[in-house]
N, C-alpha and C. Protein backbone atom coordinates (compact mmCIF):
# COMPACT_ATOMS: atom_id res chain seq x y z
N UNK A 1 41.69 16.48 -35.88
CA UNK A 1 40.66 15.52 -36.19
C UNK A 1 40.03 15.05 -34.88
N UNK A 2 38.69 15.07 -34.78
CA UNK A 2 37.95 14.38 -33.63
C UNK A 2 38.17 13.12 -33.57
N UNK A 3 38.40 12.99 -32.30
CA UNK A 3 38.42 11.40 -31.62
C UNK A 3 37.50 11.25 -30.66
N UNK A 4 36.50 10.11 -31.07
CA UNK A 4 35.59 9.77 -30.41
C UNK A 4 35.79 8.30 -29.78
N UNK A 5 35.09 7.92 -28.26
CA UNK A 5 35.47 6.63 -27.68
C UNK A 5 34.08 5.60 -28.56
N UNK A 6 34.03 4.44 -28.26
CA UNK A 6 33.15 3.72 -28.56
C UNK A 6 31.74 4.04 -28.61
N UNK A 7 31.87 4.35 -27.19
CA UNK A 7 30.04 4.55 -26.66
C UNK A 7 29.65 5.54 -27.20
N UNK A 8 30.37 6.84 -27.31
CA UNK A 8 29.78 7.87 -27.42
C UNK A 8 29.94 7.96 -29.56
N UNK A 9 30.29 7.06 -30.07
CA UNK A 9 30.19 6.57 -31.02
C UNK A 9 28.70 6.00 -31.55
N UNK A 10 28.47 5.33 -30.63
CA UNK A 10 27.33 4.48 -30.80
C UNK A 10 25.68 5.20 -30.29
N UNK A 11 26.22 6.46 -29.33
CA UNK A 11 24.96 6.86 -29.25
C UNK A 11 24.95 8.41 -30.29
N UNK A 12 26.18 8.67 -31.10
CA UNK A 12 25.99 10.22 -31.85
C UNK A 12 26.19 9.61 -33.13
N UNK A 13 26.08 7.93 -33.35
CA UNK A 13 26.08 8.05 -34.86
C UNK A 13 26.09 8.61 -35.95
N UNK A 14 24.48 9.00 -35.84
CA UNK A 14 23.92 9.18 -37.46
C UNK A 14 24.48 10.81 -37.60
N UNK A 15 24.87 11.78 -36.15
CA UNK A 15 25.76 12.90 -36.15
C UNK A 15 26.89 12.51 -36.90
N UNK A 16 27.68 11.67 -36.51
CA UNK A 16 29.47 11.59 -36.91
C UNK A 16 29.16 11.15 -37.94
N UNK A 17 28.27 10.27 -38.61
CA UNK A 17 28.20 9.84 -40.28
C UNK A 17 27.87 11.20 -40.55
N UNK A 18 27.08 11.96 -40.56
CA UNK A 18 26.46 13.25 -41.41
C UNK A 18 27.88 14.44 -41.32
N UNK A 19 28.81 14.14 -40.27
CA UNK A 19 29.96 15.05 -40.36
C UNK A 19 31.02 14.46 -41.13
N UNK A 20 31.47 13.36 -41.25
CA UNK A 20 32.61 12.41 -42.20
C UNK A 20 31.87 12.57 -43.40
N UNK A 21 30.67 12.48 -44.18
CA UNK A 21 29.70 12.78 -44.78
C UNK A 21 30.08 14.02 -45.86
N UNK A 22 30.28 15.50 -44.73
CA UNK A 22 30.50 16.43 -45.34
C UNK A 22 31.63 16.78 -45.06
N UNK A 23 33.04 16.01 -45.41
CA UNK A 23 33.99 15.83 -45.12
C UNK A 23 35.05 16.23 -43.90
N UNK A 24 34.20 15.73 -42.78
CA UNK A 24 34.89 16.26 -41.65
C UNK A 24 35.08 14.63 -40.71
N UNK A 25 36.51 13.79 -41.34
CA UNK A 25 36.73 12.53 -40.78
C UNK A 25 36.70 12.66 -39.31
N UNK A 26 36.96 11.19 -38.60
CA UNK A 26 37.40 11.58 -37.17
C UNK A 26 37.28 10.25 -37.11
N UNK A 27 37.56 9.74 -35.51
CA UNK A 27 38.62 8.79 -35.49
C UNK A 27 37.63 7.55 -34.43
N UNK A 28 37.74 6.07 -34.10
CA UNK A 28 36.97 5.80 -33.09
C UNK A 28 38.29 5.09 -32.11
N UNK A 29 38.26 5.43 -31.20
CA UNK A 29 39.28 5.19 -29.91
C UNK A 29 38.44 4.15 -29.13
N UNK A 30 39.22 2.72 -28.61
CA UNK A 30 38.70 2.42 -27.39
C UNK A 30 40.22 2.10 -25.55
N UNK A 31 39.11 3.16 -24.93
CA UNK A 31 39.95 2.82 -24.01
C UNK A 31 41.42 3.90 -24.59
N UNK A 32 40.91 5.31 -24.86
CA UNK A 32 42.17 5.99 -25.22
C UNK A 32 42.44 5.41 -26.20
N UNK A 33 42.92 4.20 -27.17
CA UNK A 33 43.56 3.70 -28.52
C UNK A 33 42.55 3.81 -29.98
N UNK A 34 43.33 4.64 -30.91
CA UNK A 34 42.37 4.52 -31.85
C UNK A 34 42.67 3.13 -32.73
N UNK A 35 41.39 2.78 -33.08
CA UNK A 35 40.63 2.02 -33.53
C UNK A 35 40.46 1.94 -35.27
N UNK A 36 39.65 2.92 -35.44
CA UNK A 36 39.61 2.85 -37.06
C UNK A 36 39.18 4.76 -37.23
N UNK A 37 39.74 4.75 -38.73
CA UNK A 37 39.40 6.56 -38.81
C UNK A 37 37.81 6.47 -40.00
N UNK A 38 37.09 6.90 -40.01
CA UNK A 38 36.19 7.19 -40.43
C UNK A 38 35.79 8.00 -41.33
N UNK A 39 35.48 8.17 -42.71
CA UNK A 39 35.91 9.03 -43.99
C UNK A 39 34.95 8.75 -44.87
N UNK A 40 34.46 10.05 -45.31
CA UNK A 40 33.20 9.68 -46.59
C UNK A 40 34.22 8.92 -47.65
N UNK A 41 33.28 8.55 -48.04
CA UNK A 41 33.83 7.58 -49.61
C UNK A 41 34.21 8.00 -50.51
N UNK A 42 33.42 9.36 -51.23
CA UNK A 42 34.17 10.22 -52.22
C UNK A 42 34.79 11.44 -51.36
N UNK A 43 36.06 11.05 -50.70
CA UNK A 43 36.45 12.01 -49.88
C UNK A 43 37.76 12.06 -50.88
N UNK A 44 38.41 12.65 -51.12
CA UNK A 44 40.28 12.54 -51.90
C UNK A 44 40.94 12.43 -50.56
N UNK A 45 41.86 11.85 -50.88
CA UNK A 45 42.90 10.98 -49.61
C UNK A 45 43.72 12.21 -48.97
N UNK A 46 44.39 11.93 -48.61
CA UNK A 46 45.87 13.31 -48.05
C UNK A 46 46.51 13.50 -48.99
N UNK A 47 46.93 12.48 -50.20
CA UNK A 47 47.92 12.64 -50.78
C UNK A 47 47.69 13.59 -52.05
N UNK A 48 45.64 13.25 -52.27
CA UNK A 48 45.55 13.84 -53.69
C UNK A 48 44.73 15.34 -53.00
N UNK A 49 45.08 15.40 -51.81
CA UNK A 49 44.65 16.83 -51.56
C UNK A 49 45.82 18.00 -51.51
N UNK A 50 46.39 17.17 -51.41
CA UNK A 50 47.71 18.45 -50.94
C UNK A 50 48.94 17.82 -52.51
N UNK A 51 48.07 18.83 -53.42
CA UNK A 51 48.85 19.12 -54.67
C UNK A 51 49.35 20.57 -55.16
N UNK A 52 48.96 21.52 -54.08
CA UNK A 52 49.85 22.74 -54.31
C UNK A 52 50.93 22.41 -54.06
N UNK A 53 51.63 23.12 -54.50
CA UNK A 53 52.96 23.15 -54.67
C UNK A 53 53.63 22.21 -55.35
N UNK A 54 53.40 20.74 -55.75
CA UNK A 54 53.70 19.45 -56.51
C UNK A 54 54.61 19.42 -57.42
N UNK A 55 54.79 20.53 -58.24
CA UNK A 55 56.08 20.48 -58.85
C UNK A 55 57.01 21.58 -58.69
N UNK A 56 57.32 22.08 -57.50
CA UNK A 56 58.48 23.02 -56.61
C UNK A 56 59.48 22.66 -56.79
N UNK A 57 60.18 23.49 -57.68
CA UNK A 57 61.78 23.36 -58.20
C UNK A 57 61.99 22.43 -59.72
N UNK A 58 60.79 22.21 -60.13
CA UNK A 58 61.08 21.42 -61.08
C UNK A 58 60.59 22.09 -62.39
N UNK A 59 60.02 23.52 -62.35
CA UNK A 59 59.99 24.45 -63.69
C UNK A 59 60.36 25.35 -63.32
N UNK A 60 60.59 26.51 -64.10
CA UNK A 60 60.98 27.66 -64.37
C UNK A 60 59.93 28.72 -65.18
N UNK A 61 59.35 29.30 -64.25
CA UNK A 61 58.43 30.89 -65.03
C UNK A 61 59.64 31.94 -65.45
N UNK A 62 59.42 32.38 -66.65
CA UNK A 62 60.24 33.64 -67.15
C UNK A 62 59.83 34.25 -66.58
N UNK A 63 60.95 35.85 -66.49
CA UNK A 63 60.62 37.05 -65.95
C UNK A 63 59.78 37.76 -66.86
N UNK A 64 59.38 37.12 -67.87
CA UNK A 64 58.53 37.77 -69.03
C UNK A 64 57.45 37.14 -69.47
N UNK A 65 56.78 36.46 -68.36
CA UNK A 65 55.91 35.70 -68.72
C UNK A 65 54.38 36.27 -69.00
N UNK A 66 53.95 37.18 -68.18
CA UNK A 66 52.93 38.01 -68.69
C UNK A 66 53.10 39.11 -70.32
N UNK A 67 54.48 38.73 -70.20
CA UNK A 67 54.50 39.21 -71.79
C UNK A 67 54.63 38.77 -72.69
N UNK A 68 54.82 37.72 -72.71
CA UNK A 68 55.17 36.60 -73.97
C UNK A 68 54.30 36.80 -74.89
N UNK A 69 54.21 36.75 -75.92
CA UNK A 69 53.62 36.59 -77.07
C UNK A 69 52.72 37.96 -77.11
N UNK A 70 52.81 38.74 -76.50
CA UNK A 70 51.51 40.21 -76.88
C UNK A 70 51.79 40.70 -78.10
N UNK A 71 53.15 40.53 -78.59
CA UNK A 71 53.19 41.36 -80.31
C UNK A 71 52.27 40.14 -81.16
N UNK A 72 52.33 38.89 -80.55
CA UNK A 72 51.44 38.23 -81.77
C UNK A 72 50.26 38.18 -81.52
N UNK A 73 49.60 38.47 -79.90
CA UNK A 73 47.99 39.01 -79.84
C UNK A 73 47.61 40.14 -80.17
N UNK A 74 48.54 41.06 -80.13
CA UNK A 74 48.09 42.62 -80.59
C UNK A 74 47.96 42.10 -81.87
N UNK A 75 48.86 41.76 -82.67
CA UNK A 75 48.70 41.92 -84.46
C UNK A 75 47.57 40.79 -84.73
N UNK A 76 46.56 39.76 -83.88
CA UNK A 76 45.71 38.58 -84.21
C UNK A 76 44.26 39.76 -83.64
N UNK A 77 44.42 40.60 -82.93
CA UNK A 77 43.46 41.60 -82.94
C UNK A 77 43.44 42.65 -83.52
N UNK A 78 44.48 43.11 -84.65
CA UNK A 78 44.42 43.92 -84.83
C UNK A 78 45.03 45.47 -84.36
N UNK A 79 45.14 45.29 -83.12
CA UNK A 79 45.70 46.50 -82.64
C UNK A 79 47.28 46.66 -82.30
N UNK A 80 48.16 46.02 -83.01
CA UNK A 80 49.48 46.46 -83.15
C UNK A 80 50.08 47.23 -83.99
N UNK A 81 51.38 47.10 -83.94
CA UNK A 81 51.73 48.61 -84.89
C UNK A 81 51.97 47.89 -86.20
C-alpha cells in the first residue's frame, strides 16, 4: 500500500482520491508516522474480501460428486437406460 507524507498529499490530491476511488487505498504519514489510511467508500473491508477459503475443514465433497444424481438426469432427459 502507498504511503504518502502530508505535503505531497496536499499537492497530488485529486490523483490519490481518483486512485482510493478505483480501489487502490494508501496511507497519509507525517514525519514518517502514519496518520490515517484512505479508502473509497464502497470499497469491502479485508475481512469481506478474503472469503476464499471460509469454510476449510468444515465440509466434506464426495469422491462422487460430479456423479451424483446422473441416473436421475439421464432418466428427467430421457436418455437413460
Amino acid at each position: 500500500m502507498e504511503i504518502v507524507n502530508i505535503h505531497e498529499a496536499k499537492t497530488q490530491l485529486s490523483r490519490l482520491v481518483e486512485k482510493a476511488a478505483r480501489g487502490e487505498p494508501f496511507i497519509i504519514a507525517k514525519a514518517g508516522k502514519p496518520l490515517v489510511k484512505v479508502v473509497a467508500l464502497d470499497q469491502p473491508s479485508e475481512a469481506e474480501r478474503q472469503r476464499l477459503g471460509f469454510m476449510t475443514g468444515q465440509i466434506v465433497v464426495p469422491d462422487d460428486f460430479d456423479r451424483m444424481g446422473s441416473d436421475e438426469i439421464e432418466n428427467l432427459f430421457g436418455t437413460g437406460a
